[in-house]
N, C-alpha and C. Protein backbone atom coordinates (compact mmCIF):
# COMPACT_ATOMS: atom_id res chain seq x y z
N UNK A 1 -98.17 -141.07 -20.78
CA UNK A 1 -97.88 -141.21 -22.18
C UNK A 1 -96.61 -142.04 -22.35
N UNK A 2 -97.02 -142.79 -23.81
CA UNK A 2 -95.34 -143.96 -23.61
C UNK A 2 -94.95 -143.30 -24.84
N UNK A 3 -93.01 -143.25 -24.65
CA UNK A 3 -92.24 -142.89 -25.96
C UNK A 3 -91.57 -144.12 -25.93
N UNK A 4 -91.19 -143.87 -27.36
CA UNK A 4 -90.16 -145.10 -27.66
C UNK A 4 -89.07 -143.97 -28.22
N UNK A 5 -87.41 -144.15 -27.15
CA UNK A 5 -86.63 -143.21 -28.16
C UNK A 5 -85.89 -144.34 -28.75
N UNK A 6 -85.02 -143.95 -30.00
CA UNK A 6 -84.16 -145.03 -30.88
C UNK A 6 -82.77 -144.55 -31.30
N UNK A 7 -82.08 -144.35 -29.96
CA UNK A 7 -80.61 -143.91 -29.83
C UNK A 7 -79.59 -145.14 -29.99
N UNK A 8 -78.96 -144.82 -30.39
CA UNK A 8 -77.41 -145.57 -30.12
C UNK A 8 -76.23 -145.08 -29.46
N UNK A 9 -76.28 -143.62 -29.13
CA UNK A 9 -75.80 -143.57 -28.03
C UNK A 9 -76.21 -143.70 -26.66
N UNK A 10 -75.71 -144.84 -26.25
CA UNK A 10 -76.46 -145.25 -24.48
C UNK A 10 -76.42 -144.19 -23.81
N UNK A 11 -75.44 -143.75 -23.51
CA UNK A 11 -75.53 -142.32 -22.51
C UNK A 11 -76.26 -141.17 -22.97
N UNK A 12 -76.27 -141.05 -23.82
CA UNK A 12 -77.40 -140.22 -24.19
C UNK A 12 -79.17 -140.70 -24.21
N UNK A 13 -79.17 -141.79 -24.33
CA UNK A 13 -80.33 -142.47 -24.54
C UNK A 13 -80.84 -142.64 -22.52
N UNK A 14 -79.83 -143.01 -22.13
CA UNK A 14 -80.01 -143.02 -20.53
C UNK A 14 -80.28 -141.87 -20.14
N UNK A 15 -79.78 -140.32 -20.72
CA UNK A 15 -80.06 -138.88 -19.96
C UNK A 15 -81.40 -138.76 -20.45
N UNK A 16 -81.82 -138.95 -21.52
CA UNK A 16 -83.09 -138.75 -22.16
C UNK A 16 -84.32 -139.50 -21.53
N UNK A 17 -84.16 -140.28 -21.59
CA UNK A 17 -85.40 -141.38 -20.72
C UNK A 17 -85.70 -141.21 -19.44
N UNK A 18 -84.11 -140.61 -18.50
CA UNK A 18 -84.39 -140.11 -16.96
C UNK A 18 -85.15 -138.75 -17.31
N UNK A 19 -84.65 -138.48 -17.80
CA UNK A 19 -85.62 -136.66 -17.66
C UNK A 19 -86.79 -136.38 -18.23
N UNK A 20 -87.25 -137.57 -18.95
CA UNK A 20 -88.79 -138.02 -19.70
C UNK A 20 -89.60 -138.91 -18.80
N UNK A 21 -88.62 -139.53 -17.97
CA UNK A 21 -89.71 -140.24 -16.97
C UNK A 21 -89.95 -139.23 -15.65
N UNK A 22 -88.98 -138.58 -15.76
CA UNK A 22 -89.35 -137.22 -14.54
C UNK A 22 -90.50 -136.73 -14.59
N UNK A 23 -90.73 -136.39 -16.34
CA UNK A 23 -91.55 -135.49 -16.79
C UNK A 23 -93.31 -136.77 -16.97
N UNK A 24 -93.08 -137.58 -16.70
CA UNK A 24 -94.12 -138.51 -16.64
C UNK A 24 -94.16 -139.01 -17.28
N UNK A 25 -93.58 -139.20 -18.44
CA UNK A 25 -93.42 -140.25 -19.59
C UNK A 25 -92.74 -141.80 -18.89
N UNK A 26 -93.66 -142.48 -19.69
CA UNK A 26 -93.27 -144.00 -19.35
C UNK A 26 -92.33 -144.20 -20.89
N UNK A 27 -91.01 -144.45 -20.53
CA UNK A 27 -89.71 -144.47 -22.09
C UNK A 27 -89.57 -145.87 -21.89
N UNK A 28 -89.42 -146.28 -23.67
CA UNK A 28 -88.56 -147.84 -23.85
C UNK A 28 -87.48 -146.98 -24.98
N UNK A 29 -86.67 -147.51 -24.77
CA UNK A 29 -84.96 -147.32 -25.42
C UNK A 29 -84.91 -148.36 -26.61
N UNK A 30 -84.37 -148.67 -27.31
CA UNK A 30 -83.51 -149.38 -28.59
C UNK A 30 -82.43 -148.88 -28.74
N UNK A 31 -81.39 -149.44 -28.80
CA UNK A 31 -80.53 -148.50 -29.02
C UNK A 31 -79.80 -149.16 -30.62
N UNK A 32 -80.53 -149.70 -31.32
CA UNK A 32 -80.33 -149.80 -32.82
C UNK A 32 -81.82 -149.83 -33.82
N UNK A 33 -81.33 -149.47 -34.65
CA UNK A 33 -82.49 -149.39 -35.82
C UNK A 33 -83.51 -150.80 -35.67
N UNK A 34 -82.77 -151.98 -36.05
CA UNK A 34 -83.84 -152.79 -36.31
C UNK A 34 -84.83 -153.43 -34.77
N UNK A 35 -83.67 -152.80 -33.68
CA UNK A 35 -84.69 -152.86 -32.56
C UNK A 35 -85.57 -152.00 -32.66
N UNK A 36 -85.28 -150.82 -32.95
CA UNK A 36 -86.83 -149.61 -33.00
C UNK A 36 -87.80 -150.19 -33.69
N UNK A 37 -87.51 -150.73 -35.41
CA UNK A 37 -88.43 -150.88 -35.41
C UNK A 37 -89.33 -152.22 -35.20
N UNK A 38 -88.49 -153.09 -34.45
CA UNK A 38 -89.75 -154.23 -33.87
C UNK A 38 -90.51 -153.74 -32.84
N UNK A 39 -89.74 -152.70 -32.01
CA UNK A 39 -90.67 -152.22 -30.85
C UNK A 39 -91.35 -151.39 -31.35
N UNK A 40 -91.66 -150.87 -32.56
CA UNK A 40 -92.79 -149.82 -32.88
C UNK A 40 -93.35 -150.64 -33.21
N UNK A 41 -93.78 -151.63 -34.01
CA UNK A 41 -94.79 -152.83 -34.53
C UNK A 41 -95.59 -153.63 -33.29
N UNK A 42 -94.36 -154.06 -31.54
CA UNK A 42 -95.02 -154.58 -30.73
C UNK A 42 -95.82 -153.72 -30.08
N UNK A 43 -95.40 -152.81 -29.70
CA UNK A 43 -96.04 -151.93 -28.59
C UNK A 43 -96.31 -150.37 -29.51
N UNK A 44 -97.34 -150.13 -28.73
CA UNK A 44 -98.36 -148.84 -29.04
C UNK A 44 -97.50 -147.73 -28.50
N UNK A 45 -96.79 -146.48 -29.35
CA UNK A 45 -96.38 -145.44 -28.71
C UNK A 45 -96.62 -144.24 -28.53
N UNK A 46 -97.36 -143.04 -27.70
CA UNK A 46 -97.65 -141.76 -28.27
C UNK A 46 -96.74 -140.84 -29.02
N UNK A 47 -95.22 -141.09 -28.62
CA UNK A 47 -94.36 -140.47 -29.95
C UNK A 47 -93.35 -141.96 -29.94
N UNK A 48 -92.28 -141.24 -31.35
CA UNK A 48 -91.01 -142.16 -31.09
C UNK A 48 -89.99 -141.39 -31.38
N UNK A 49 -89.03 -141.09 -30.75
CA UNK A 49 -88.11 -140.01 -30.81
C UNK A 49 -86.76 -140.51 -31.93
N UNK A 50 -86.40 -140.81 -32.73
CA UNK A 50 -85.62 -141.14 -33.38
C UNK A 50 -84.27 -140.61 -34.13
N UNK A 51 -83.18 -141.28 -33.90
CA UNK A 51 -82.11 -140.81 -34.03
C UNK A 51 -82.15 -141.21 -35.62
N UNK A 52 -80.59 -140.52 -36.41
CA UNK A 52 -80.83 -140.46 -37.62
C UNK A 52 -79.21 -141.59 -37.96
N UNK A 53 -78.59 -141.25 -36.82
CA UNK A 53 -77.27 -141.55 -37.15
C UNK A 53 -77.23 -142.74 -36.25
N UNK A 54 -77.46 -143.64 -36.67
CA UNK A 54 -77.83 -145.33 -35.95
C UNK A 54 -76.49 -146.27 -36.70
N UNK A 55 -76.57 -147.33 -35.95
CA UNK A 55 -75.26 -148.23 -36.49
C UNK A 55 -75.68 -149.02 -37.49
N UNK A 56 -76.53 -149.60 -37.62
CA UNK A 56 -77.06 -150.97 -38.37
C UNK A 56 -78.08 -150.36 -39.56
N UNK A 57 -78.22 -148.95 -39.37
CA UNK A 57 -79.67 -148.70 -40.15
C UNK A 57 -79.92 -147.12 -40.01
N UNK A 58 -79.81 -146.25 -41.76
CA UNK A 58 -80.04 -144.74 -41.52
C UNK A 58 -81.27 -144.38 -40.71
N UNK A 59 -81.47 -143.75 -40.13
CA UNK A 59 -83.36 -143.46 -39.07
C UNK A 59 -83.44 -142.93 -40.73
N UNK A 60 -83.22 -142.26 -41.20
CA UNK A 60 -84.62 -141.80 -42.55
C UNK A 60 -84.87 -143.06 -43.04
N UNK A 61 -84.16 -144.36 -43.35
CA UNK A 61 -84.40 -145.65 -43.89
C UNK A 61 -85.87 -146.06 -42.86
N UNK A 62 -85.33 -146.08 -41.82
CA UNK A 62 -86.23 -146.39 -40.20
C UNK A 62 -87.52 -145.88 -40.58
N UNK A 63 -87.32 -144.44 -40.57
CA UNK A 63 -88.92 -143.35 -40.89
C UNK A 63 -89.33 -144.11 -41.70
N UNK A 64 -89.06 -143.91 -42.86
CA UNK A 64 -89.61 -144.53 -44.12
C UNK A 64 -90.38 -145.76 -44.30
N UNK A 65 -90.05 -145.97 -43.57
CA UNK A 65 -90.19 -147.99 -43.28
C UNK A 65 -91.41 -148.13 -42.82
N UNK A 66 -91.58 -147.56 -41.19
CA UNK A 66 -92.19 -146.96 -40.22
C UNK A 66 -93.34 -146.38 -41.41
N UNK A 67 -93.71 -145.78 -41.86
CA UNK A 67 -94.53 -144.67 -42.31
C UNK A 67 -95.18 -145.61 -43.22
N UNK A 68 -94.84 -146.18 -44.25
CA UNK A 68 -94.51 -147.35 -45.55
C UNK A 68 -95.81 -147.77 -44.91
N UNK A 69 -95.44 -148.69 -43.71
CA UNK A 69 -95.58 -149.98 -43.16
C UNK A 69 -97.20 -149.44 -42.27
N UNK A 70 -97.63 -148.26 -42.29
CA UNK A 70 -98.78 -147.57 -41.51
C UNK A 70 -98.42 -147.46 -40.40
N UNK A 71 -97.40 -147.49 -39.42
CA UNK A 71 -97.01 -146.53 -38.54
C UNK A 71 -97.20 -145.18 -38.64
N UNK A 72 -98.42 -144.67 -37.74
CA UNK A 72 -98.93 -143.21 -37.74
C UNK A 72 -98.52 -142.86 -36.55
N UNK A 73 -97.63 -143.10 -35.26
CA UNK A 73 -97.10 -142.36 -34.23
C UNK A 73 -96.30 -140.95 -34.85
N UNK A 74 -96.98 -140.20 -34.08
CA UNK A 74 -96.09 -139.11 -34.09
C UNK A 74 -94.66 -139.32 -33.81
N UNK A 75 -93.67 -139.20 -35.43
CA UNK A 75 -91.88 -139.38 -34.57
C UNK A 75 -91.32 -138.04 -34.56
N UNK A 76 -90.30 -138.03 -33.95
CA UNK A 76 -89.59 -136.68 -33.58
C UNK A 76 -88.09 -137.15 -34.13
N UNK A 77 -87.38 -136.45 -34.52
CA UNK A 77 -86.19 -136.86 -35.38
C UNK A 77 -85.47 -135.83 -34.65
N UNK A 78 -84.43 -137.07 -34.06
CA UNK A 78 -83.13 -135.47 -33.02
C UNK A 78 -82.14 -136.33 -33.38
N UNK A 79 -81.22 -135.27 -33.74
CA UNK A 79 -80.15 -136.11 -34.51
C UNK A 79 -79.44 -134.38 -34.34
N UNK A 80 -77.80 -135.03 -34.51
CA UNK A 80 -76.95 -133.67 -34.69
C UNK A 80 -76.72 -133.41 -36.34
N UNK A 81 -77.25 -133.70 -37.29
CA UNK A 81 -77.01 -133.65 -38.62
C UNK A 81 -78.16 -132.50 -38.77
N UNK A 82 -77.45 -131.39 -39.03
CA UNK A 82 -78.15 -129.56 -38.62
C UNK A 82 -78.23 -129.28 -39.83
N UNK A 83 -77.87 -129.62 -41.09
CA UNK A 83 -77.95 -129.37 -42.68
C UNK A 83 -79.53 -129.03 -42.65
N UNK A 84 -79.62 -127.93 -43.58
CA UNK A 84 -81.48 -127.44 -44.26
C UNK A 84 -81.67 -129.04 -44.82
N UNK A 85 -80.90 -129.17 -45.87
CA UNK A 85 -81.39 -130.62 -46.61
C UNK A 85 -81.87 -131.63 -46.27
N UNK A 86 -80.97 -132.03 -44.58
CA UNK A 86 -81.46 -133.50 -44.14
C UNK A 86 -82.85 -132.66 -42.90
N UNK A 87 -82.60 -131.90 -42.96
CA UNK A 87 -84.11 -131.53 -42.00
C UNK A 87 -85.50 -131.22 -42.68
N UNK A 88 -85.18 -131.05 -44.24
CA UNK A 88 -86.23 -131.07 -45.29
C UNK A 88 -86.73 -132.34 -45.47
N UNK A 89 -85.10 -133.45 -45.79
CA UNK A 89 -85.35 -134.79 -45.83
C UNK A 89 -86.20 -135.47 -45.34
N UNK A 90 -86.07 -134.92 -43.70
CA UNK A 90 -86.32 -135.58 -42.28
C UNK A 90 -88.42 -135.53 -42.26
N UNK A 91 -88.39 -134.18 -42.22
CA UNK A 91 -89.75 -133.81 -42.69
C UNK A 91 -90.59 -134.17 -43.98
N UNK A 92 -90.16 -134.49 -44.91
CA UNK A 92 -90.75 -134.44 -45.86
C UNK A 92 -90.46 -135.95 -46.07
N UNK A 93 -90.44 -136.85 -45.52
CA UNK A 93 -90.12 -138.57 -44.95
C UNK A 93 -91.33 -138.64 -44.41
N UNK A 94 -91.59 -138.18 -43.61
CA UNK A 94 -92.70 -138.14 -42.29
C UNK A 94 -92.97 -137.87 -41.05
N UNK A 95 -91.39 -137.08 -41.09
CA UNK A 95 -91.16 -136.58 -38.93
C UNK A 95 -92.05 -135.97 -38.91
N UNK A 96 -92.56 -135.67 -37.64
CA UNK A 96 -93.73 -134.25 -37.30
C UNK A 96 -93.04 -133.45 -36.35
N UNK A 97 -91.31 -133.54 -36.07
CA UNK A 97 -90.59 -132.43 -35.92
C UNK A 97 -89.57 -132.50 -36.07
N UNK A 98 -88.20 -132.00 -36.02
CA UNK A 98 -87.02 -132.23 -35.84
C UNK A 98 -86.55 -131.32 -34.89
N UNK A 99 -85.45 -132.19 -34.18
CA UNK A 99 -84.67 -131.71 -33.37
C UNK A 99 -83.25 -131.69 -33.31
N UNK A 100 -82.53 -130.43 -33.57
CA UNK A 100 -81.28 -130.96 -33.31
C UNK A 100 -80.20 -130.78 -32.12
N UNK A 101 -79.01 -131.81 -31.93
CA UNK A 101 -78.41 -131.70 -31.00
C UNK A 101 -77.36 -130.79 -30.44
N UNK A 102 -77.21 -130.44 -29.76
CA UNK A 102 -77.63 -130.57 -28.70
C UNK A 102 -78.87 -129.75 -28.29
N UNK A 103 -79.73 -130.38 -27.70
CA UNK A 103 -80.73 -129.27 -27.08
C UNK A 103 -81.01 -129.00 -25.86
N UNK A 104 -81.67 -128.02 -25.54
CA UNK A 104 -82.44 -127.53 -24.43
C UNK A 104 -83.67 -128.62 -23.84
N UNK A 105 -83.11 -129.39 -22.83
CA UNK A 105 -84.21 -130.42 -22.70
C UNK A 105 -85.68 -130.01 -22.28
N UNK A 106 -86.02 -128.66 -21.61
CA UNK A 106 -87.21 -128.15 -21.27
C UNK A 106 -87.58 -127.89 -22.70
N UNK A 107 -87.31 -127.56 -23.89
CA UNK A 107 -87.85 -127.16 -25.32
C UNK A 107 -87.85 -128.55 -25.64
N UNK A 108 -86.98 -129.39 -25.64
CA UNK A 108 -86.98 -130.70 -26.00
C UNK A 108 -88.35 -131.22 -25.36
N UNK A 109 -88.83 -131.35 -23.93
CA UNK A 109 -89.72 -132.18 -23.74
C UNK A 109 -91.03 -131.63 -24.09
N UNK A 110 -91.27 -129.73 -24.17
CA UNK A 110 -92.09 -129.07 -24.85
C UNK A 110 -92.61 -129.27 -25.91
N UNK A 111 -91.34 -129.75 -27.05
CA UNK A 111 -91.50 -130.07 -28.40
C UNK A 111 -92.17 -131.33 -28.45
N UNK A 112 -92.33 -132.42 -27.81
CA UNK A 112 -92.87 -133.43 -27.43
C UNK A 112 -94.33 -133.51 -27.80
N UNK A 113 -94.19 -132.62 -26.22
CA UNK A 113 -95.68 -132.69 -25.65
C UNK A 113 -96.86 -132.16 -27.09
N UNK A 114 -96.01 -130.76 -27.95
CA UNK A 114 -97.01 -129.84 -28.50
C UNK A 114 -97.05 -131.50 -30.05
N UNK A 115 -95.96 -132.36 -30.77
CA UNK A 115 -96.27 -132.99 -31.40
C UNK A 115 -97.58 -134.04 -31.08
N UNK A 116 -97.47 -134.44 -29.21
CA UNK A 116 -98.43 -135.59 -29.10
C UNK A 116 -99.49 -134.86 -29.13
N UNK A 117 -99.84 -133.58 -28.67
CA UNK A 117 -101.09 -132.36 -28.72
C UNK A 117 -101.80 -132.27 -29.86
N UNK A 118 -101.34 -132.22 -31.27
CA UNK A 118 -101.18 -131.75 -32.27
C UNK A 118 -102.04 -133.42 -33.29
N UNK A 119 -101.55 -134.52 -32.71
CA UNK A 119 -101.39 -135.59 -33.32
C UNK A 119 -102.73 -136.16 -32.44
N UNK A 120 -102.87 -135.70 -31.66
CA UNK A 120 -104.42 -136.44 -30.49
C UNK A 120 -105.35 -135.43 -30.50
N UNK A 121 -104.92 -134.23 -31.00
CA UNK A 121 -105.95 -132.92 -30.90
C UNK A 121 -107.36 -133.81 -31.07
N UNK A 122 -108.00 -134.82 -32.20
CA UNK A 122 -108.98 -134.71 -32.26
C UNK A 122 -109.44 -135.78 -31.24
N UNK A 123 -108.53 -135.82 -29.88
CA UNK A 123 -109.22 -136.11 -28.28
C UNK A 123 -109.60 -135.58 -27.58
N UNK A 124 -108.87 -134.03 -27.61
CA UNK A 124 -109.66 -133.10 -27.20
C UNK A 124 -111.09 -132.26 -27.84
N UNK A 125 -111.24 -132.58 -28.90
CA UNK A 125 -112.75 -132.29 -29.16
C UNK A 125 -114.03 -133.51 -29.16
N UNK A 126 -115.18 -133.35 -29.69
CA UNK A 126 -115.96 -134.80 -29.25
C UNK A 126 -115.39 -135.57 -29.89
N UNK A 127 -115.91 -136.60 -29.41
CA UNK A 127 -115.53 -137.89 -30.35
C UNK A 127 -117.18 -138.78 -30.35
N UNK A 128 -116.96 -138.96 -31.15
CA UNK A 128 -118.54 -140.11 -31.48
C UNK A 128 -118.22 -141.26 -32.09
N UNK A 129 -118.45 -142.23 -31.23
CA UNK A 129 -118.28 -143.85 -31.78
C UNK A 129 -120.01 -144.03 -31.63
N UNK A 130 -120.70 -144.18 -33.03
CA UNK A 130 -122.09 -144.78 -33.18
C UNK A 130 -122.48 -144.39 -32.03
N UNK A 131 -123.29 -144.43 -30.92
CA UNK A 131 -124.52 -143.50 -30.12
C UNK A 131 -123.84 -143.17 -29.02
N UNK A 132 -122.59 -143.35 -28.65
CA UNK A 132 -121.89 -142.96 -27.53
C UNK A 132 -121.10 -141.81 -28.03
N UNK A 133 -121.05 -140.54 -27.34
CA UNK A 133 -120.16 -139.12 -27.50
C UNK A 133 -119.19 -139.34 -26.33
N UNK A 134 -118.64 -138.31 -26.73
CA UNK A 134 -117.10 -138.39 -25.48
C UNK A 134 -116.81 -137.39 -25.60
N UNK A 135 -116.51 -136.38 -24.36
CA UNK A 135 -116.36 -135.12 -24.70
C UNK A 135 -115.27 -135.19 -23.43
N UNK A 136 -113.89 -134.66 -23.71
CA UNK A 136 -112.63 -134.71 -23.37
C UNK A 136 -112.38 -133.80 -22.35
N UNK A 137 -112.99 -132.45 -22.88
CA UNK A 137 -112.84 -131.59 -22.23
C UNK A 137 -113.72 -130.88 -21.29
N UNK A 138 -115.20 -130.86 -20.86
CA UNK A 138 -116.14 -131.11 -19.96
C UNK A 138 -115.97 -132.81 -19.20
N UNK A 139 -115.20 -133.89 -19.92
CA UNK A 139 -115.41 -135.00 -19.12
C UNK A 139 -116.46 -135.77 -18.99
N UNK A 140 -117.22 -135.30 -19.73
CA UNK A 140 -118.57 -136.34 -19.75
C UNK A 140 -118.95 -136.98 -21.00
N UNK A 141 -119.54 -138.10 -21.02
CA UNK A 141 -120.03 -138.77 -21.90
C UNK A 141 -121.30 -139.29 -21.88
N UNK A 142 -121.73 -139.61 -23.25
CA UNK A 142 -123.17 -139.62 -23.31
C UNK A 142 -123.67 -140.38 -24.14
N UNK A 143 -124.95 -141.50 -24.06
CA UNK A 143 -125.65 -142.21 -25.16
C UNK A 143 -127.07 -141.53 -25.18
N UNK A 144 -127.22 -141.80 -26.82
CA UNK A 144 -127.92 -141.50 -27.26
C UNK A 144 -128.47 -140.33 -26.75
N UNK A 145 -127.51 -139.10 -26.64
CA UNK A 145 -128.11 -137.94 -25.92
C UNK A 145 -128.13 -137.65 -24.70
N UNK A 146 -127.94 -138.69 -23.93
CA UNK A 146 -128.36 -138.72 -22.07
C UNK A 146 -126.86 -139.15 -21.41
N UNK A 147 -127.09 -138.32 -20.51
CA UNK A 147 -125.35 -138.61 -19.92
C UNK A 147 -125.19 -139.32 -19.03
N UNK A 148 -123.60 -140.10 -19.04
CA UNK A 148 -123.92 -141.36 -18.82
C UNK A 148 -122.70 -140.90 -17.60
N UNK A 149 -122.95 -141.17 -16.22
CA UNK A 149 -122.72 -140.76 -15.27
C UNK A 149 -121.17 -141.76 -14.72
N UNK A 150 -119.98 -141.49 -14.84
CA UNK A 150 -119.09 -142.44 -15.24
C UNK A 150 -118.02 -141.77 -13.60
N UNK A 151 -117.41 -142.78 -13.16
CA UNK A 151 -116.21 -142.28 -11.87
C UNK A 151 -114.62 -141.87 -12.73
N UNK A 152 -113.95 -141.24 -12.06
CA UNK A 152 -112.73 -140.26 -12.95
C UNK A 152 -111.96 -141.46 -14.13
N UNK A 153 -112.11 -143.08 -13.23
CA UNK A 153 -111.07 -143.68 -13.73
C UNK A 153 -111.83 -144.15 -15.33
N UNK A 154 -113.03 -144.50 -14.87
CA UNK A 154 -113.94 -145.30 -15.47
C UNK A 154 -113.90 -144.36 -16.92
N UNK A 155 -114.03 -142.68 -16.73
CA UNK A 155 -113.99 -141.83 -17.92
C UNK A 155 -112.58 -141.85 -18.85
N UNK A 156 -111.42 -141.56 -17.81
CA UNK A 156 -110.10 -141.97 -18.55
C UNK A 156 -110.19 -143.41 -19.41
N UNK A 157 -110.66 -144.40 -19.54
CA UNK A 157 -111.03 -145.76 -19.82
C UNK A 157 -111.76 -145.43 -20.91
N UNK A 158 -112.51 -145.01 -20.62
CA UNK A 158 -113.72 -144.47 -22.36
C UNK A 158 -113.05 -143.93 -22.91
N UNK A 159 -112.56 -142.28 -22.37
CA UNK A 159 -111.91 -141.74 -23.27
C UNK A 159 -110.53 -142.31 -23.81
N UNK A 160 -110.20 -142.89 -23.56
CA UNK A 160 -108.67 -143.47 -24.67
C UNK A 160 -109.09 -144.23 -25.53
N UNK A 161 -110.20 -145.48 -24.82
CA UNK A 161 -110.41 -146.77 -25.65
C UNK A 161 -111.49 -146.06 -27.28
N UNK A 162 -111.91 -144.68 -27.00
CA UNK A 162 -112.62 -143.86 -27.94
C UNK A 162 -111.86 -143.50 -28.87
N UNK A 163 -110.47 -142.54 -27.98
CA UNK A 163 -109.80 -141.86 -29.17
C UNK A 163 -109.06 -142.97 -29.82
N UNK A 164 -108.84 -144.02 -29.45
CA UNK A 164 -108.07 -145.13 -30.43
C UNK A 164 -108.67 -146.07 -31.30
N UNK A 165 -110.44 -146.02 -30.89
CA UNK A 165 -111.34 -146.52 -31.86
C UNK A 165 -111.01 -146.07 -33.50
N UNK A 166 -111.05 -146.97 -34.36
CA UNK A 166 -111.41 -148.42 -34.40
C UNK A 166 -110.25 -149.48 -33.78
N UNK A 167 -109.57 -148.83 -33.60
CA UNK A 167 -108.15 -149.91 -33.18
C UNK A 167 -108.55 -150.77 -31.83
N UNK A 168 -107.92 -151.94 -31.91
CA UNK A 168 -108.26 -152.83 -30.97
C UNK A 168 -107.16 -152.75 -29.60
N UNK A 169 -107.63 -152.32 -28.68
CA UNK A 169 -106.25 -151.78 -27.35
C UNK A 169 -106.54 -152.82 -26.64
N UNK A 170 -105.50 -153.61 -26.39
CA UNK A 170 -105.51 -154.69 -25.28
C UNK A 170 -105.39 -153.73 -23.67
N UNK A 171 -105.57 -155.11 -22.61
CA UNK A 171 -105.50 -154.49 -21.49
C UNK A 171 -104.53 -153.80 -20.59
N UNK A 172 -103.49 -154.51 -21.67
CA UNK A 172 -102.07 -153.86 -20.89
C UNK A 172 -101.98 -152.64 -21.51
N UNK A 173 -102.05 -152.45 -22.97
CA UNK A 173 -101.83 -150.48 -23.48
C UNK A 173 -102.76 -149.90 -22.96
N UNK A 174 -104.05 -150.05 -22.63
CA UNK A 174 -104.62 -149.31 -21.11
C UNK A 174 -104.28 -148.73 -20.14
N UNK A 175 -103.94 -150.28 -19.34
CA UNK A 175 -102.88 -150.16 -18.23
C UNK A 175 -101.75 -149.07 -18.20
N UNK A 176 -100.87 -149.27 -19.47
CA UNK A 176 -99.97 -148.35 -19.20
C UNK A 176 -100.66 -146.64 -19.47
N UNK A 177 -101.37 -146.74 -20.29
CA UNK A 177 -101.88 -144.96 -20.37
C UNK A 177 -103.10 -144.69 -20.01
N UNK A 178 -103.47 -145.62 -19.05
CA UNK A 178 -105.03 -144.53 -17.96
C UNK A 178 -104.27 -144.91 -16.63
């Protein structure tokens, strides 16, 4: 799975990305607003972790933008600004969680995982593109009723290029997530 986080603090943005690529995440960094959001427009992300307190640009301006603009990645908003208000803000913008700082990085990468869970859930049930099914969780797929006898990689390949149907996935956002 790829994140995009959008820190401006480097050292923090560097602890975060080592302990997300531990955890198997493939991370790209920005470490200002208007870089986040060209890299959410170039590249395909399963979350984007976003800071609130950026130099060039508020992240709720960012969200907003992001959301506006049909950016549907699941973002995660971690920021040390702990107020009810800006975490109402934060949510009711378009985060699908907030986090604040400092955290517990095992809940931190938990909180992750259950937003990308939550946001792909309907990969884990069938999926039907016109006479082809895809079933995520038995692993098999099928036309027109009859199952279509596929090798582990070949199924990872259906199943993404399915759950991202109608969207058009080049060969490299493949590449990086099968």
């Amino acid at each position: 799975m790829r994140l995009l986080i959008i820190e401006d603090y480097i050292e923090l943005s560097h602890v975060m990305k080592s302990g997300l690529e531990k955890g198997g995440f493939k991370v790209d960094v920005a470490n200002t607003g208007m870089d986040g959001e060209e890299k959410s427009f170039v590249s395909r992300y399963d979350s984007i972790l976003l800071d609130l307190n950026l130099p060039d640009k508020d992240g709720i301006e960012i969200l907003s933008f992001l959301r506006e603009n049909h950016i549907h990645t699941p973002i995660v908003i971690v920021t040390a600004r702990d107020e009810v208000y800006q975490r109402a803000l934060g949510l009711n913008s378009g985060a699908d969680d907030y986090i604040i700082k400092p955290f517990d990085f095992v809940e931190f990468e938990a909180r992750i995982q259950a937003v990308i869970r939550r946001y792909y859930g309907r990969a884990k049930n069938e999926i039907d593109i016109g006479k082809i099914k895809v079933c995520p969780q038995t692993r098999k797929a099928y036309i027109d009723g009859l199952e279509i006898i596929l090798s582990a990689k070949e199924f990872d390949i259906l199943e993404y290029l399915a759950s991202r149907s109608p969207d058009i996935v080049s060969s490299e956002d493949i590449a990086e997530h099968v």
